[in-house]
N, C-alpha and C. Protein backbone atom coordinates (compact mmCIF):
# COMPACT_ATOMS: atom_id res chain seq x y z
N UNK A 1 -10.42 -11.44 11.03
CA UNK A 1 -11.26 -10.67 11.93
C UNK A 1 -11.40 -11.37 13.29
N UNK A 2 -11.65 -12.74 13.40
CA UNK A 2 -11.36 -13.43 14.36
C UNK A 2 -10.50 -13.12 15.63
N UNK A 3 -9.06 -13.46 14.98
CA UNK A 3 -7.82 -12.64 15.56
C UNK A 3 -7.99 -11.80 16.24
N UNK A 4 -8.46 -10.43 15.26
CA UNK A 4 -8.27 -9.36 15.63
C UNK A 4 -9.56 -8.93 17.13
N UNK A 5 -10.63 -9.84 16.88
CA UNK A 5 -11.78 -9.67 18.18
C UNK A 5 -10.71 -10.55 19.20
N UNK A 6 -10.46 -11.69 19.21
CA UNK A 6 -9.18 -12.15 20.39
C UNK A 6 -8.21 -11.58 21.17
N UNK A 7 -7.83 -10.53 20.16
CA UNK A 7 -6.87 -9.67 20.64
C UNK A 7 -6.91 -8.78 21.55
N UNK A 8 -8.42 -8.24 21.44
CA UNK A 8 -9.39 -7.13 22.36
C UNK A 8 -9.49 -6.13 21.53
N UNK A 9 -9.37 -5.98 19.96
CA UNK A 9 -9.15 -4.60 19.13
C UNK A 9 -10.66 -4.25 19.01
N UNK A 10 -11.66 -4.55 19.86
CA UNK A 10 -12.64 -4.04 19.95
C UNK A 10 -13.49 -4.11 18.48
N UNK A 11 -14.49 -3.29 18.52
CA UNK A 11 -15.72 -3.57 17.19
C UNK A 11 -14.66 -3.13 16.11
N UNK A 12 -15.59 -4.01 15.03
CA UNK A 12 -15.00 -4.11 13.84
C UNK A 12 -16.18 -4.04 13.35
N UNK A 13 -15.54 -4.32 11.77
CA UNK A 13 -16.84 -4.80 10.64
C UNK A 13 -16.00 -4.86 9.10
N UNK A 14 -16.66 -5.80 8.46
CA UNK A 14 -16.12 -6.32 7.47
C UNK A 14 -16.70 -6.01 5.99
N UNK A 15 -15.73 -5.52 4.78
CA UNK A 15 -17.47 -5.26 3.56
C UNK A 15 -16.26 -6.18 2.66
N UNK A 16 -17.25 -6.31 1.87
CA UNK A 16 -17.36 -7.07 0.44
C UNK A 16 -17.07 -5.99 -0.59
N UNK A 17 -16.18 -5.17 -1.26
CA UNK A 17 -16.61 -4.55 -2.11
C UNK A 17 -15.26 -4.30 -3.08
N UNK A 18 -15.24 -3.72 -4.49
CA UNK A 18 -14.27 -3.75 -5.05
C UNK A 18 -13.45 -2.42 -5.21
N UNK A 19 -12.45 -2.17 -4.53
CA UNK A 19 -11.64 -0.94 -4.88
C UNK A 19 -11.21 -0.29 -5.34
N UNK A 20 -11.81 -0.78 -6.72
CA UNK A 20 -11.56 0.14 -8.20
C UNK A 20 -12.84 0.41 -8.73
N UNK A 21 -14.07 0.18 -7.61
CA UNK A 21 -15.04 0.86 -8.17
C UNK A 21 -15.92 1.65 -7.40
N UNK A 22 -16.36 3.26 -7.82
CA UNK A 22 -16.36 4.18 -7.45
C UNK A 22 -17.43 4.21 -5.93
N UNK A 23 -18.59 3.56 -6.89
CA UNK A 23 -20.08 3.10 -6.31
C UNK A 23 -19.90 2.30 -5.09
N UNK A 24 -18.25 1.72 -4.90
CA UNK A 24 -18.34 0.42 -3.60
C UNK A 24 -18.00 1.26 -2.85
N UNK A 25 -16.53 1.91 -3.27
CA UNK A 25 -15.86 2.78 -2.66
C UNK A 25 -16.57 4.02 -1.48
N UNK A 26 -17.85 4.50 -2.41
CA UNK A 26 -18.45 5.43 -1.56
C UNK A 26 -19.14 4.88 -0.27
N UNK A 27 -20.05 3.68 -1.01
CA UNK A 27 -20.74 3.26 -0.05
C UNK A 27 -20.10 2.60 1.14
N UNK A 28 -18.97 2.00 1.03
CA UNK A 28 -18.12 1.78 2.55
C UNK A 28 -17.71 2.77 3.22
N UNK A 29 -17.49 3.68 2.66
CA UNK A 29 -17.04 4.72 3.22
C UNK A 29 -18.05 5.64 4.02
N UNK A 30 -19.21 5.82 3.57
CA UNK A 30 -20.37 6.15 3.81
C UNK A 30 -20.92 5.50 4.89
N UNK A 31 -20.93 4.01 4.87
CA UNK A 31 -21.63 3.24 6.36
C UNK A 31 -20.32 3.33 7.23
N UNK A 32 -19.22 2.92 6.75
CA UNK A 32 -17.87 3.48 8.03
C UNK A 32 -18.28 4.72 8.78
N UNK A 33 -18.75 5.82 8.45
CA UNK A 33 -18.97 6.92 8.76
C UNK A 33 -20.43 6.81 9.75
N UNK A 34 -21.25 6.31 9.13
CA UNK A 34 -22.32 6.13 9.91
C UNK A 34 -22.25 5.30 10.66
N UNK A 35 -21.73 4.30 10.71
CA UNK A 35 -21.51 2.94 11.51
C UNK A 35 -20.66 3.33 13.08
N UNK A 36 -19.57 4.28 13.00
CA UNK A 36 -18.56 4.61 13.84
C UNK A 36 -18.23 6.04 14.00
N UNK A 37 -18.93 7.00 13.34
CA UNK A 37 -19.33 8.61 13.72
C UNK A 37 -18.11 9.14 12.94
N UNK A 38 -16.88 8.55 12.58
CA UNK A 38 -15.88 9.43 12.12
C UNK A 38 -14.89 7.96 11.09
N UNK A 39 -13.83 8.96 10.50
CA UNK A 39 -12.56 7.91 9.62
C UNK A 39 -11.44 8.18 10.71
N UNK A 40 -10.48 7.88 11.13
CA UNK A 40 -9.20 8.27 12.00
C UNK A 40 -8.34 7.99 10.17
N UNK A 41 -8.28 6.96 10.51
CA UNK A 41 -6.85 6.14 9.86
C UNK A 41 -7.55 5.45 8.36
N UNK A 42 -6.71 5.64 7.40
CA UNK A 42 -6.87 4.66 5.95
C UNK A 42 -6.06 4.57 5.80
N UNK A 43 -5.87 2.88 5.47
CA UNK A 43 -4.60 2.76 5.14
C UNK A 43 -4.89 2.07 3.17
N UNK A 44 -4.20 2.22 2.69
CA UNK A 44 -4.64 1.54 0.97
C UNK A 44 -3.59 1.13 0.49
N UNK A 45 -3.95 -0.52 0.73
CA UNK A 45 -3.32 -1.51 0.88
C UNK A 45 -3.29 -2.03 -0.29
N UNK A 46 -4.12 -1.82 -1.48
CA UNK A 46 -5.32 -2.82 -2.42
C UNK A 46 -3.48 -2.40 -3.63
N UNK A 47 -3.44 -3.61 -4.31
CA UNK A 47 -2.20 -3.76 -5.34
C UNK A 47 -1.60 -4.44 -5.71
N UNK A 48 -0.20 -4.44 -6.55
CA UNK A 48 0.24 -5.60 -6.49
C UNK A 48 1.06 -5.61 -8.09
N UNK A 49 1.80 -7.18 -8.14
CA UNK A 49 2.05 -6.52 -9.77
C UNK A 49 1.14 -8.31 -10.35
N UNK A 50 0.59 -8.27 -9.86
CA UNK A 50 -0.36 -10.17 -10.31
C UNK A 50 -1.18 -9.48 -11.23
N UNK A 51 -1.68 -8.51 -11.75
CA UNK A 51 -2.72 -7.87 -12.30
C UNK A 51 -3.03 -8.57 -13.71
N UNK A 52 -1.35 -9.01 -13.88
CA UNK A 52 -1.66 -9.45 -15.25
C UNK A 52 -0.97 -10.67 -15.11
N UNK A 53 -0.83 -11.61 -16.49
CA UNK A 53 -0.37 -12.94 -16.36
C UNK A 53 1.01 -13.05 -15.97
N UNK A 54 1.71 -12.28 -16.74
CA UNK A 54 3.64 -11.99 -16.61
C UNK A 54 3.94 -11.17 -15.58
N UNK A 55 4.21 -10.82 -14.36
CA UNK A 55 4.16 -9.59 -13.79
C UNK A 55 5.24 -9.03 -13.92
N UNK A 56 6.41 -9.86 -14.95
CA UNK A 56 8.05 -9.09 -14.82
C UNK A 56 8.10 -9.19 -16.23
N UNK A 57 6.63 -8.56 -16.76
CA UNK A 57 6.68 -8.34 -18.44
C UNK A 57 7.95 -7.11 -18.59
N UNK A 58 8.55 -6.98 -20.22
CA UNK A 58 9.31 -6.21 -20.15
C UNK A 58 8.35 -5.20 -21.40
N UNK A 59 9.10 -4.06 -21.34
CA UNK A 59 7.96 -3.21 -21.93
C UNK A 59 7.30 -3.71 -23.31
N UNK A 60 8.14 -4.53 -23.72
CA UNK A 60 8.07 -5.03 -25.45
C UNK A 60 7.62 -5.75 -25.22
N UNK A 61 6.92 -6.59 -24.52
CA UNK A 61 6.74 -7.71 -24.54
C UNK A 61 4.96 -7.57 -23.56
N UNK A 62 4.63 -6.17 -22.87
CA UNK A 62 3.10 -5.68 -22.34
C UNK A 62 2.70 -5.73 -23.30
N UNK A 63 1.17 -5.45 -23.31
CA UNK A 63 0.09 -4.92 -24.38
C UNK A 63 -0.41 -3.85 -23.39
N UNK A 64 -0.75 -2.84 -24.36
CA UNK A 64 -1.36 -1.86 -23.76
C UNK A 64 -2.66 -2.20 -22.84
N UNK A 65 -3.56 -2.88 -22.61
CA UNK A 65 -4.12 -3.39 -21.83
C UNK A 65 -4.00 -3.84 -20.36
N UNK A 66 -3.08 -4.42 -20.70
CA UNK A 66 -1.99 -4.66 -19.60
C UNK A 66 -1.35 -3.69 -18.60
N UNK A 67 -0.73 -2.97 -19.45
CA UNK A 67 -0.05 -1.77 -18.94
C UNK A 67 -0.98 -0.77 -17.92
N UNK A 68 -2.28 -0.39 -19.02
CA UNK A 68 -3.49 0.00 -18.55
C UNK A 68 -3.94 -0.46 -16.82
N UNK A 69 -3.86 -1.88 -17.21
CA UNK A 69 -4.69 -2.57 -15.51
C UNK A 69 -3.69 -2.98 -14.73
N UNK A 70 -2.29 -2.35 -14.97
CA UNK A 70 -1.44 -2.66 -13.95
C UNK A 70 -1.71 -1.02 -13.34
N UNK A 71 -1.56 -0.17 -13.97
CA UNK A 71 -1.56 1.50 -13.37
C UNK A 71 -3.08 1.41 -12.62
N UNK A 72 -3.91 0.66 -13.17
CA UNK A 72 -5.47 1.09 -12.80
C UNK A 72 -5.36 0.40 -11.48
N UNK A 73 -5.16 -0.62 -11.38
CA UNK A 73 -5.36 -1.69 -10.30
C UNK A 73 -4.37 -1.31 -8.50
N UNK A 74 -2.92 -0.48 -9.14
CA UNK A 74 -2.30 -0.10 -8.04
C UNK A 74 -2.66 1.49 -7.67
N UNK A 75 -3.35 1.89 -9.02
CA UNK A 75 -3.54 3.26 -8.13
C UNK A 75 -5.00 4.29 -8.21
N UNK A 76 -5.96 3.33 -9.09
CA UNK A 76 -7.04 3.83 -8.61
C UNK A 76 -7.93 3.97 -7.68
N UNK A 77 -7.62 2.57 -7.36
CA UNK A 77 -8.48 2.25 -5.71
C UNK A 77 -7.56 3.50 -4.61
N UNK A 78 -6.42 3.32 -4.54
CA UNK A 78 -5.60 4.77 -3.70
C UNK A 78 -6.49 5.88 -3.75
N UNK A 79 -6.70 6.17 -5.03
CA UNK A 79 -7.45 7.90 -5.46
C UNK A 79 -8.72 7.75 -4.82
N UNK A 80 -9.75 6.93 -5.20
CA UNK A 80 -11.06 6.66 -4.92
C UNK A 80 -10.89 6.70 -3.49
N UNK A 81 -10.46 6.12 -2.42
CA UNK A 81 -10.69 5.59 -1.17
C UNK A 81 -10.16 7.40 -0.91
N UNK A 82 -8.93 7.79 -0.95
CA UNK A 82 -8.50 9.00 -0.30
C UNK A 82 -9.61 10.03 -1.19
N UNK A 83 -10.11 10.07 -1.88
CA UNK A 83 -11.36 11.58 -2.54
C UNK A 83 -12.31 10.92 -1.79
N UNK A 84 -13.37 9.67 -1.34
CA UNK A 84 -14.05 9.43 -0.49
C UNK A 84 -13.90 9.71 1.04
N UNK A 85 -12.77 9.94 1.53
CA UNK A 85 -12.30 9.84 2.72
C UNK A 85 -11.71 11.25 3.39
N UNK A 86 -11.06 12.23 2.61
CA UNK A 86 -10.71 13.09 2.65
C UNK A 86 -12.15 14.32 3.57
N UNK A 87 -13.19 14.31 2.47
CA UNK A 87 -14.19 15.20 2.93
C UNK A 87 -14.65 15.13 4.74
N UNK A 88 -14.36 13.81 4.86
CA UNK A 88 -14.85 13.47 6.42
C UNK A 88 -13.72 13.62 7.37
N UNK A 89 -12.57 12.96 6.93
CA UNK A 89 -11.22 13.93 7.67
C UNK A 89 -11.39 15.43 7.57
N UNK A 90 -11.45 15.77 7.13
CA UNK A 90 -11.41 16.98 7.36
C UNK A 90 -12.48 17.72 7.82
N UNK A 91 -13.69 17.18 7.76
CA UNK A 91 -14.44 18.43 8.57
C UNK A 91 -14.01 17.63 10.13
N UNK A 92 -13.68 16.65 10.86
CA UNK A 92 -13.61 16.27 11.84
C UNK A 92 -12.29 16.95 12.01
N UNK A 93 -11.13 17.69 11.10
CA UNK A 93 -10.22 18.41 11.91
C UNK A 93 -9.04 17.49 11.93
N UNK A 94 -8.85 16.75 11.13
CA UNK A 94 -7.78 15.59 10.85
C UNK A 94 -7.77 14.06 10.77
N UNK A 95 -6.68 13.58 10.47
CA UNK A 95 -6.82 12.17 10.10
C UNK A 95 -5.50 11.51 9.50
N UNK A 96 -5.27 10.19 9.43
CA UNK A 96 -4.22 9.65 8.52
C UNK A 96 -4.05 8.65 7.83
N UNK A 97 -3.57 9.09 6.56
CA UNK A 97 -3.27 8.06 5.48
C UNK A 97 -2.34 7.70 5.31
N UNK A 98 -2.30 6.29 5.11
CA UNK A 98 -1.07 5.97 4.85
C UNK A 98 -1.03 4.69 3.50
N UNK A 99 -0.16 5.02 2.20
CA UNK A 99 -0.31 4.44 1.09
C UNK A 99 0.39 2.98 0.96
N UNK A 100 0.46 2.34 0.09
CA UNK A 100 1.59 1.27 -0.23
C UNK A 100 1.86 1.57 -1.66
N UNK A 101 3.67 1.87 -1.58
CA UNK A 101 4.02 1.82 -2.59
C UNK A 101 5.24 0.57 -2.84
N UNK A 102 6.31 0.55 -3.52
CA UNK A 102 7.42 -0.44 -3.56
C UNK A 102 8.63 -0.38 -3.51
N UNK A 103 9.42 -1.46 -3.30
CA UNK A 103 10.82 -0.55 -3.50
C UNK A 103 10.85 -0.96 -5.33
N UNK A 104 9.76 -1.86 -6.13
CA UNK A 104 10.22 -1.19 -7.54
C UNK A 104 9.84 -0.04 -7.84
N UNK A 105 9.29 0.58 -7.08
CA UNK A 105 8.81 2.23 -7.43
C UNK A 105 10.37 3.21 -8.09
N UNK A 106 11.49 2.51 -7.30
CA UNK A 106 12.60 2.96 -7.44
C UNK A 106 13.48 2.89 -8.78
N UNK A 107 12.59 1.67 -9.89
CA UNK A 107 13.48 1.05 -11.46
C UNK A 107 13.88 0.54 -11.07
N UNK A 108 14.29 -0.62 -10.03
CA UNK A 108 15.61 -1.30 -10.09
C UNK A 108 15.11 -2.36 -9.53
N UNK A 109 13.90 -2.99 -9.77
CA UNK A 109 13.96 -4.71 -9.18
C UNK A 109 14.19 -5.24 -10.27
N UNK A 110 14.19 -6.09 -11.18
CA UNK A 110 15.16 -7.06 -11.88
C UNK A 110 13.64 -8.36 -12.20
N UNK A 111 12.83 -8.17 -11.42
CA UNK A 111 11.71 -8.81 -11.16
C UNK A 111 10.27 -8.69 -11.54
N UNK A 112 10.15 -6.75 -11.74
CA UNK A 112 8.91 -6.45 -11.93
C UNK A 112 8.62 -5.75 -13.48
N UNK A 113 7.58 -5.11 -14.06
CA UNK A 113 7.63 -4.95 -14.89
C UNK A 113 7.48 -3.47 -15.00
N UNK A 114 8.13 -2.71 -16.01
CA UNK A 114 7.80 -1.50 -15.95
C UNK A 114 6.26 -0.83 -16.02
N UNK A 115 5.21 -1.35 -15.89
CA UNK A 115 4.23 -0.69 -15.65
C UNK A 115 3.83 -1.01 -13.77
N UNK A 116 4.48 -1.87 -13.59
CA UNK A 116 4.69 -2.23 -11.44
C UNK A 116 5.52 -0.62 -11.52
N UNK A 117 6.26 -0.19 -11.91
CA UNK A 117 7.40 0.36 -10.99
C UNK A 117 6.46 1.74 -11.35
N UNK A 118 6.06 2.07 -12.68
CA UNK A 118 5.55 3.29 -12.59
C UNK A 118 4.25 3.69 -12.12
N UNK A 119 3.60 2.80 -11.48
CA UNK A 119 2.08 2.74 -10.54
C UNK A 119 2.84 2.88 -9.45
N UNK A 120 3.65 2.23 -8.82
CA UNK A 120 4.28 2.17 -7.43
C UNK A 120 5.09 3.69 -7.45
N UNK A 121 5.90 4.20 -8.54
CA UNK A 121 6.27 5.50 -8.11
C UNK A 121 5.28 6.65 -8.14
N UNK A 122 3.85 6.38 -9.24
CA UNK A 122 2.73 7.06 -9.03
C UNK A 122 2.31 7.28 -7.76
N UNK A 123 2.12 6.18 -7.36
CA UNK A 123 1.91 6.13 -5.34
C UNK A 123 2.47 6.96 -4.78
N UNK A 124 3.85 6.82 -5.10
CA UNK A 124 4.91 8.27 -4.10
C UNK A 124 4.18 9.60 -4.39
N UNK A 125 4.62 9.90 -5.73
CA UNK A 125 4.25 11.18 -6.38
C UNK A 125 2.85 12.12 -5.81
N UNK A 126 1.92 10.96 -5.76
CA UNK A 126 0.42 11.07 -4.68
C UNK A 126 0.53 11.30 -4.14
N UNK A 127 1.36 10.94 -2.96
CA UNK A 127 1.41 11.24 -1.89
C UNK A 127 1.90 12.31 -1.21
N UNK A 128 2.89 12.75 -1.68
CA UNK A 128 3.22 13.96 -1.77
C UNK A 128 2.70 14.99 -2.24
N UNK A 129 2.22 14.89 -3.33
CA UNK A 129 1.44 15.76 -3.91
C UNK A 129 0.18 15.93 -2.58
N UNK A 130 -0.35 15.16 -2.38
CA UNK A 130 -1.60 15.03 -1.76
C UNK A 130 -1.68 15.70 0.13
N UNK A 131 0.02 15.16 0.57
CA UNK A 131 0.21 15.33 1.87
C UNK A 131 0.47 17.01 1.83
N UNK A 132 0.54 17.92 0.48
CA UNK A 132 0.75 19.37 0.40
C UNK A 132 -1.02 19.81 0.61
N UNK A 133 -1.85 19.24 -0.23
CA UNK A 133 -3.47 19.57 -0.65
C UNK A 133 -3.59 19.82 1.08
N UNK A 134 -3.72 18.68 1.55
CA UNK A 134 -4.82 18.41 2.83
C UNK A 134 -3.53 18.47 4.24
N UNK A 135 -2.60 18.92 4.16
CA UNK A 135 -1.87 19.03 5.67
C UNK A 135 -2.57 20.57 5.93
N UNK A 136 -3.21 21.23 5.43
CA UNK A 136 -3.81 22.54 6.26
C UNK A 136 -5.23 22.09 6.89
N UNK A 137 -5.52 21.04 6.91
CA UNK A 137 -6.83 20.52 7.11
C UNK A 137 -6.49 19.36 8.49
N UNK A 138 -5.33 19.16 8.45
CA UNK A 138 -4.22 18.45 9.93
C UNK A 138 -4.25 17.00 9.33
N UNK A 139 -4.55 16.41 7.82
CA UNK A 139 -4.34 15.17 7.40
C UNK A 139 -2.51 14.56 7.09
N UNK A 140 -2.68 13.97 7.63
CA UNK A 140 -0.72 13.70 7.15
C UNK A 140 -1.20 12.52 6.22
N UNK A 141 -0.30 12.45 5.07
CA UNK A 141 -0.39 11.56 4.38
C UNK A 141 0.76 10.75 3.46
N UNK A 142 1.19 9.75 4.05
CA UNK A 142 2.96 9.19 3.86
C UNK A 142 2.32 7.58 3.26
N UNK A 143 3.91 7.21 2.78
CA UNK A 143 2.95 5.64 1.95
C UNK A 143 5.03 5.11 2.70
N UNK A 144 4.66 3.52 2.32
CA UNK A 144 5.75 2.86 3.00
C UNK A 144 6.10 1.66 1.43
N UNK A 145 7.28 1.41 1.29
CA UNK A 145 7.70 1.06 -0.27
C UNK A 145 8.70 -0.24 0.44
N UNK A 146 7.65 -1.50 0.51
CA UNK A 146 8.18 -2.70 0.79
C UNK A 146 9.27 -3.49 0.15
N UNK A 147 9.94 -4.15 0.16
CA UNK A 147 10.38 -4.85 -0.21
C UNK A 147 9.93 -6.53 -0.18
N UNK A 148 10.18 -7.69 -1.26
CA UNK A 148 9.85 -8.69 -1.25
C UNK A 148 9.49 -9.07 0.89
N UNK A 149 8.07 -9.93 0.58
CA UNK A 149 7.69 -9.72 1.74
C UNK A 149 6.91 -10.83 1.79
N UNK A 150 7.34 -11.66 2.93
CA UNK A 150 6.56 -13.27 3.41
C UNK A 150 5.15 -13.42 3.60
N UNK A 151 4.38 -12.82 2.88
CA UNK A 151 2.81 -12.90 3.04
C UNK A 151 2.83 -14.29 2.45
N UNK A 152 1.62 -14.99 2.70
CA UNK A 152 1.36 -16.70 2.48
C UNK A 152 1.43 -17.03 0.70
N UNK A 153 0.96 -15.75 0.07
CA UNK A 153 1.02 -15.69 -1.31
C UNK A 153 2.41 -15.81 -1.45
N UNK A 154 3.25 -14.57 -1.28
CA UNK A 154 4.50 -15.09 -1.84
C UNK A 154 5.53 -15.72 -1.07
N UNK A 155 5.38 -16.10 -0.20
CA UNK A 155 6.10 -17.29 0.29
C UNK A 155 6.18 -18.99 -0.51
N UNK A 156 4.73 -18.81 -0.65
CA UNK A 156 4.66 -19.73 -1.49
C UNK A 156 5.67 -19.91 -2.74
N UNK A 157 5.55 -18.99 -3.48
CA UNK A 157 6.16 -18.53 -4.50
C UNK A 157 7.92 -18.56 -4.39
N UNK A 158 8.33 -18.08 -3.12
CA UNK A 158 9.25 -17.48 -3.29
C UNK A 158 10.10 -19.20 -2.42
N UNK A 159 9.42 -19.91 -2.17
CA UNK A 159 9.79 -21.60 -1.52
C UNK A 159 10.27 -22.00 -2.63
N UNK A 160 9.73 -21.94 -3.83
CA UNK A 160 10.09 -22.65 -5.24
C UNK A 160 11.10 -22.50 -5.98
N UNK A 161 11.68 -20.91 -5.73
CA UNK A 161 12.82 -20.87 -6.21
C UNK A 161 14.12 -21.83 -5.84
N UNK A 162 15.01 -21.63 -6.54
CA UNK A 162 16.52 -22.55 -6.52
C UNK A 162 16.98 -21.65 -5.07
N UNK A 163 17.74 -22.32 -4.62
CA UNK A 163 18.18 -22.27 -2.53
C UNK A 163 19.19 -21.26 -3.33
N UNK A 164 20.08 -21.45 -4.33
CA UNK A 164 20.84 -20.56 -4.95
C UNK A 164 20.29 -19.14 -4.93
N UNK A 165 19.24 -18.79 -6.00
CA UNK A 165 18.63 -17.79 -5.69
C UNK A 165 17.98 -16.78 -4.82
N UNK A 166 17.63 -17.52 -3.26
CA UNK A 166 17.20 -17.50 -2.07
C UNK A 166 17.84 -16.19 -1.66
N UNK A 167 19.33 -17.64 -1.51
CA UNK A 167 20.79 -16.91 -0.76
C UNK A 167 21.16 -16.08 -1.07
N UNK A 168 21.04 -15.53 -2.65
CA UNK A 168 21.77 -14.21 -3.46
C UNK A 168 20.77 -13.04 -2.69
N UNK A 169 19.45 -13.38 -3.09
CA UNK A 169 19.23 -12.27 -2.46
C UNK A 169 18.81 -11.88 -0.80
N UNK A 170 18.99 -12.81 -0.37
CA UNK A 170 19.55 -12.31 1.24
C UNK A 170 20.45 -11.59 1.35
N UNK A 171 21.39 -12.28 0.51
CA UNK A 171 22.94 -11.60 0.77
C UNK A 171 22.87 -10.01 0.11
N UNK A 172 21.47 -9.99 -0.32
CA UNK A 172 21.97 -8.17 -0.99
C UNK A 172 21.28 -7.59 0.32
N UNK A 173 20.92 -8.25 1.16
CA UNK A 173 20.10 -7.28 1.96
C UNK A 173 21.02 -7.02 3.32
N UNK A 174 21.25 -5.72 3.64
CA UNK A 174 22.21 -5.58 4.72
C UNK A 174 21.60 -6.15 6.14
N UNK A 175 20.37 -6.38 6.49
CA UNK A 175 19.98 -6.53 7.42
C UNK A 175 19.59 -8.28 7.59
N UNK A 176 20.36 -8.82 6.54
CA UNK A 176 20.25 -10.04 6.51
C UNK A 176 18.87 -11.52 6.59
N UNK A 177 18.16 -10.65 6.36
CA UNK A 177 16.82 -11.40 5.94
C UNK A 177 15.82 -11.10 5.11
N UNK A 178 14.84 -11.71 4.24
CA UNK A 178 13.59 -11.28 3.83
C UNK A 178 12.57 -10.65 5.06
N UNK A 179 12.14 -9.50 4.38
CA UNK A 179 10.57 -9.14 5.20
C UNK A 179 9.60 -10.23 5.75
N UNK A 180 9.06 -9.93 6.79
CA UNK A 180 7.80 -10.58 7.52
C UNK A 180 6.88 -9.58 7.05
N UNK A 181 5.54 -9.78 7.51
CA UNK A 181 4.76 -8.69 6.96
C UNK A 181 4.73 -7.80 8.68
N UNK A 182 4.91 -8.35 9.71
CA UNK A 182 4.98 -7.31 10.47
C UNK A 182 5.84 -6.40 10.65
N UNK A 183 6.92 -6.59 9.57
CA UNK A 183 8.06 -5.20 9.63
C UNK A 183 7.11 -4.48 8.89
N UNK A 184 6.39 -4.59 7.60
CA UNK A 184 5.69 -3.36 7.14
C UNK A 184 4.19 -3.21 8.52
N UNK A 185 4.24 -3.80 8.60
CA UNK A 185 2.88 -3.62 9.56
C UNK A 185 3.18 -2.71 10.73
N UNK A 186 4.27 -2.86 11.34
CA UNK A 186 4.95 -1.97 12.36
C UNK A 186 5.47 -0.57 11.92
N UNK A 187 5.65 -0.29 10.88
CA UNK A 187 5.82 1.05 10.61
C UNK A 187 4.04 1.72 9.89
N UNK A 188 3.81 1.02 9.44
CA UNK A 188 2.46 1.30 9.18
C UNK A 188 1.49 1.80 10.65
N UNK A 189 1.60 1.19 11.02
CA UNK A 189 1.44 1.27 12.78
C UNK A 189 2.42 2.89 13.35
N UNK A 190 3.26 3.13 13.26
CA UNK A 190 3.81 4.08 13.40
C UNK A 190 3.33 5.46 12.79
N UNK A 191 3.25 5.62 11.63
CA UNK A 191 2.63 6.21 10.23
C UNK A 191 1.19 6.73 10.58
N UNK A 192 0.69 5.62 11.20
CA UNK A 192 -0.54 5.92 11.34
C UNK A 192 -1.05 6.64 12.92
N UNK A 193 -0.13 6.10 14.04
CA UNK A 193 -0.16 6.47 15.09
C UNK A 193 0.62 8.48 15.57
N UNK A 194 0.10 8.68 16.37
CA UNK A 194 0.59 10.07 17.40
C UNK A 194 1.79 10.47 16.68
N UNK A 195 3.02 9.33 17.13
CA UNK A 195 3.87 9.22 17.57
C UNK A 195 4.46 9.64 15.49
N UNK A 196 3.96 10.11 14.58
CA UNK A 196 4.31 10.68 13.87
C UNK A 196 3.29 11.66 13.34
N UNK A 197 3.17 12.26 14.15
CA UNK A 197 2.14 13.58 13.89
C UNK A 197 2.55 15.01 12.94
N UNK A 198 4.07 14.64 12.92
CA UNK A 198 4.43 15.81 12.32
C UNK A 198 6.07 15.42 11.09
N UNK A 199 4.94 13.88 10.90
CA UNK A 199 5.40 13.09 9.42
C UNK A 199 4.47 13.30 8.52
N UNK A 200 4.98 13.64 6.84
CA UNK A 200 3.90 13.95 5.81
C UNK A 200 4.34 14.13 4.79
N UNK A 201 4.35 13.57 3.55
CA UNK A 201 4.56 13.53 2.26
C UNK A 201 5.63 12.57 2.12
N UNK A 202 5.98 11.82 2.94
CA UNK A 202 7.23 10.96 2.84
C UNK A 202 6.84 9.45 2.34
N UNK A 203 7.65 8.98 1.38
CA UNK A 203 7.77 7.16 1.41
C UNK A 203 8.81 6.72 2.66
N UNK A 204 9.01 5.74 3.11
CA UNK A 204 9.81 5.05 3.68
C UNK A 204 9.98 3.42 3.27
N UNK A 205 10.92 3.42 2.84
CA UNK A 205 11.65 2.12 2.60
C UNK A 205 11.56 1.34 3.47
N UNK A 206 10.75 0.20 3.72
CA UNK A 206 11.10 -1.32 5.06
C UNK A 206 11.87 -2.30 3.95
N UNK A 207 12.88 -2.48 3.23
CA UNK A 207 13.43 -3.08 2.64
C UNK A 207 14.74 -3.96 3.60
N UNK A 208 15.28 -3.70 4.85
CA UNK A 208 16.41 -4.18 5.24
C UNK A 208 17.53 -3.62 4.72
N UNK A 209 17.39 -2.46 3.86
CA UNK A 209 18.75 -2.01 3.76
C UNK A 209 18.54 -1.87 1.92
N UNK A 210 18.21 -3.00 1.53
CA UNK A 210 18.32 -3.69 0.38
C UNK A 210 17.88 -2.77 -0.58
């Protein structure tokens, strides 16, 4: 938040609350509204496949529990924040969402576990579904399906591997590098801005090709 007052991005404000539960969900949404007269932009960011201990469990090897708080964790907070958010877009006459889904949404990372890929293609499916509900109300609503991506968490992570492993998968990526987080941040930025006003129900891949 710091940063972002340095920058000149003007008033802010910060909450504490948990995104898989209904009661937080409203009430941020509720003082956002009162706090700043309207919603423009949501973006729902909240996910991941850490939910559980293994995150590249294979199906035999989940417990239903598991399975459970990997789907709950990537895509309830999505539902909650957009059914909180929706009612106020729309009587103001529009607004935009924009989701996070993955490129395992697609089956094919090698990495994640099948309850990651089917929360992350749930995400798509939402979205679409959702960008049909509320585009008569002028809401566009598109999600962006990252690929492995240098946030401080997995950088960390991803330092440890063998230089072998690194290189392989650079080399699958046509654009010849891992993600920064400002390649997803810059289309998110796009997504959310003017300048796609008459984008809606779509994922987009920031993968490099890969």
């Amino acid at each position: 938040m710091e940063a972002f007052a340095a920058a000149g991005g003007g008033e802010h404000h910060a909450y504490h609350a948990s995104a898989l539960e209904q009661g937080d969900v409203d009430a941020v949404v509720a003082d956002a509204v009162e706090r700043f007269g309207r919603i423009d932009i949501l973006v729902n960011g909240v996910g991941g496949s850490t939910a559980i201990p293994n995150s590249g469990a294979t199906v035999e090897e989940l417990t239903f529990e598991e399975w459970q708080k990997v789907l709950d964790f990537n895509l309830s907070g999505t539902f909650l924040f957009c059914h909180a958010v929706i009612p106020h877009m729309t009587s103001q006459g529009g607004g935009k969402i924009v989701n996070f889904s993955s490129r395992s949404s697609r089956g094919r990372s090698p990495t994640s576990s099948a309850a990651y890929a089917a929360a992350k293609g749930g995400i798509i499916s939402f979205t679409s579904k959702l960008a049909m509900e509320v585009g008569p109300a002028g809401i566009n609503v598109n999600a962006i399906a990252p690929a492995t991506t240098m946030t401080e968490r997995i950088r960390r992570v991803y330092e440890q591997r063998p230089a072998g492993s690194r290189e392989r998968q650079i080399a699958a990526i046509p654009l010849g590098r891992v993600a920064e987080p400002i390649d997803q941040a810059n289309v998110v930025c796009f997504l959310a801005s003017a300048h796609a006003d008459f984008v809606t129900g779509v994922t987009i891949d920031v993968t490099g090709g890969g």
